[in-house]
Protein backbone atom coordinates (compact mmCIF):
# COMPACT_ATOMS: atom_id res chain seq x y z
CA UNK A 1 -100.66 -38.23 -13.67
CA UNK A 2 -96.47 -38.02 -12.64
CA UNK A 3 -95.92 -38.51 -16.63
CA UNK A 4 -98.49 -35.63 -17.81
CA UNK A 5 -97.19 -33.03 -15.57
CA UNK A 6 -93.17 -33.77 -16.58
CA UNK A 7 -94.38 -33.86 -20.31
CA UNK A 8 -96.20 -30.31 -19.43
CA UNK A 9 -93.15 -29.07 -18.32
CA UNK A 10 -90.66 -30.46 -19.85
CA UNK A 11 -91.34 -28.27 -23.45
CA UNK A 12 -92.01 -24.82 -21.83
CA UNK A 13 -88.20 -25.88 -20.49
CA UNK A 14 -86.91 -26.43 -23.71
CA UNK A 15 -88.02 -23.84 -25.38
CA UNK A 16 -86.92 -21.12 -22.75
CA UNK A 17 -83.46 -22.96 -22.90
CA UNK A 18 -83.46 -23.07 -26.70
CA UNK A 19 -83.98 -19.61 -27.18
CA UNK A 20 -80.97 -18.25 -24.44
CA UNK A 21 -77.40 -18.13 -26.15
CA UNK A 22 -75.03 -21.04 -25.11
CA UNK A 23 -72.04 -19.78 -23.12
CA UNK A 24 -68.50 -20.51 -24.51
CA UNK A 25 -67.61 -23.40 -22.02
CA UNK A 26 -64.01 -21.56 -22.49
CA UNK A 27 -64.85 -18.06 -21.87
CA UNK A 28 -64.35 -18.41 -17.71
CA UNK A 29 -67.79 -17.67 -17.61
CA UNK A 30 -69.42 -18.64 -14.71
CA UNK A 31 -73.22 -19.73 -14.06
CA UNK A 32 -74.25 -17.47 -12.07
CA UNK A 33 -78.24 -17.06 -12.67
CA UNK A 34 -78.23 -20.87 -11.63
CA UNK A 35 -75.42 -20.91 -9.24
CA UNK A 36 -77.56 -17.68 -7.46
CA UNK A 37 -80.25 -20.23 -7.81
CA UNK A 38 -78.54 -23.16 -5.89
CA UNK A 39 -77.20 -20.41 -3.29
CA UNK A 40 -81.09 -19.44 -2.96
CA UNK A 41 -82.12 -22.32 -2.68
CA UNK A 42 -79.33 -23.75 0.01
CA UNK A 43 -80.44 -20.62 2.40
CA UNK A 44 -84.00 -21.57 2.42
CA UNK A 45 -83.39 -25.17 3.60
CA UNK A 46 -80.86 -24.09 6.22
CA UNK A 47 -83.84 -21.46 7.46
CA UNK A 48 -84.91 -22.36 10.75
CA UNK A 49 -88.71 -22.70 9.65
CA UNK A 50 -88.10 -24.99 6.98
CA UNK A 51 -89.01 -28.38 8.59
CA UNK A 52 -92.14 -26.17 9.17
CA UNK A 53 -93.46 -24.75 5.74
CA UNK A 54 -95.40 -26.85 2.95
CA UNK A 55 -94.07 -27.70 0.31
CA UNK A 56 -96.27 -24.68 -0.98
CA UNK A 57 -95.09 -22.24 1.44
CA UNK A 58 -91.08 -23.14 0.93
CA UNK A 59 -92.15 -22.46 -2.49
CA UNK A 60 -93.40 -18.88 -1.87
CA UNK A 61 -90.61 -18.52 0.29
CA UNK A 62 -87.72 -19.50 -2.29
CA UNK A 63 -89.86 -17.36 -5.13
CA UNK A 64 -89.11 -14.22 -2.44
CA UNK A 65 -85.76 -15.04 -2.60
CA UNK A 66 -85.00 -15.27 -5.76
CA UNK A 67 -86.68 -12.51 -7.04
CA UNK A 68 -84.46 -10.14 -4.45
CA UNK A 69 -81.44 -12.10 -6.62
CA UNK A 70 -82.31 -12.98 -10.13
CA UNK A 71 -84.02 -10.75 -12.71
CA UNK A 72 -87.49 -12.40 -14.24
CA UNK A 73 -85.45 -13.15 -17.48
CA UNK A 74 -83.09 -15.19 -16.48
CA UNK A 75 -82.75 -18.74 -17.01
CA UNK A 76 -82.62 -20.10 -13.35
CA UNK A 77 -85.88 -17.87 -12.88
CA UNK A 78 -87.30 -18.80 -15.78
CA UNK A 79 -86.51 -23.00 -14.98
CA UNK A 80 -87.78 -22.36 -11.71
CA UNK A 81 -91.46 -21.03 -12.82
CA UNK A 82 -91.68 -23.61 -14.86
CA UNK A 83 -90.28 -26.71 -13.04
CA UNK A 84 -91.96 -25.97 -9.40
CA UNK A 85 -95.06 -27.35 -10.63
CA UNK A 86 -93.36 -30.49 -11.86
CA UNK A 87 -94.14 -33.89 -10.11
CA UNK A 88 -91.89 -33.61 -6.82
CA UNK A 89 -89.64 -36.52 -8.06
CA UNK A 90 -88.96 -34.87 -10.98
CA UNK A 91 -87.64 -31.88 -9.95
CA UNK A 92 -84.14 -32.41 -9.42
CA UNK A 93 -83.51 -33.91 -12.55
CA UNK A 94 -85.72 -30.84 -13.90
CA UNK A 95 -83.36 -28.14 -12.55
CA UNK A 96 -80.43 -30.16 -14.04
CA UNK A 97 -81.43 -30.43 -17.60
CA UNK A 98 -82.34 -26.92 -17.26
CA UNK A 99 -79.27 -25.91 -16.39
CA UNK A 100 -77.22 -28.16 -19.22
CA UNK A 101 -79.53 -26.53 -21.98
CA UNK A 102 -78.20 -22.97 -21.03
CA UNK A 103 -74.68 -24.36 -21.17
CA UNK A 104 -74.27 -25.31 -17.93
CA UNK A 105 -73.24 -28.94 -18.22
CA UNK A 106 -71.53 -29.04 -15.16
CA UNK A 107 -73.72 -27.63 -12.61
CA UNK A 108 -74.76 -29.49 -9.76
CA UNK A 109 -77.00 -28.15 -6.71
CA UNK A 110 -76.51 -30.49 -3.61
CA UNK A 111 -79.52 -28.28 -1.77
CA UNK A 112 -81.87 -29.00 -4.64
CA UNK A 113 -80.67 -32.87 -4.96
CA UNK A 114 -81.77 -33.38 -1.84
CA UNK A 115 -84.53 -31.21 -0.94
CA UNK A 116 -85.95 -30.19 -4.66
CA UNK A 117 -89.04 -32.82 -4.26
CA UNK A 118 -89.75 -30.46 -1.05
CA UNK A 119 -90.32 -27.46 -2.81
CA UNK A 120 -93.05 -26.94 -4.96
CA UNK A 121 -96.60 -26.39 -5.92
CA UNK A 122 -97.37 -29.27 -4.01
């Protein structure tokens, strides 16, 4: 069941990656759609209710967040949509190779490497 939901995922995150324009690792720009991401993500497991919610309910909460931040379009959004449903496990990995297929080789969450199989659909 684990291996059918990261295959399920796993193309709807290529494709939204393959079709975004690589950044210029030498153009000084920065990653922000998945650095706003990790920065989301950080606040809502240093909220007070955290140890509280679901896994369901941090999800709805993070979604809240995010949209406030990051338009619908953009890559982080887009990852997350598609990788909350992933098996829990998966997730962290998830966000990463999401991430590296914008251009992003070197981004790294610490919120989401700890706390990504926490957040989900379930």
């Amino acid at each position: 069941m684990i291996k059918l939901k990261y295959v399920a995922v796993f193309p709807i995150l290529v494709s939204l990656c393959a079709c975004t324009p690589k950044e210029d690792p030498n153009s000084g720009i920065e990653n922000s759609d998945f650095d706003i991401f990790c920065d989301q993500f950080t606040r809502l497991v240093n909220a007070d209710d955290y140890s509280e919610l679901t896994a369901q309910e941090r999800a709805l909460k993070l979604d809240t967040f995010l949209t406030e931040k990051l338009p619908p379009s953009s890559n982080a959004y887009q990852a997350w949509m598609a990788i909350q449903n992933a098996a829990a496990d998966q997730r962290s990995m998830l966000y990463k190779d999401a991430a590296r297929s914008a251009g992003h080789s070197d981004w790294s969450c610490l919120a989401v490497e700890q706390y990504g199989s926490q957040v989900g659909s379930h």
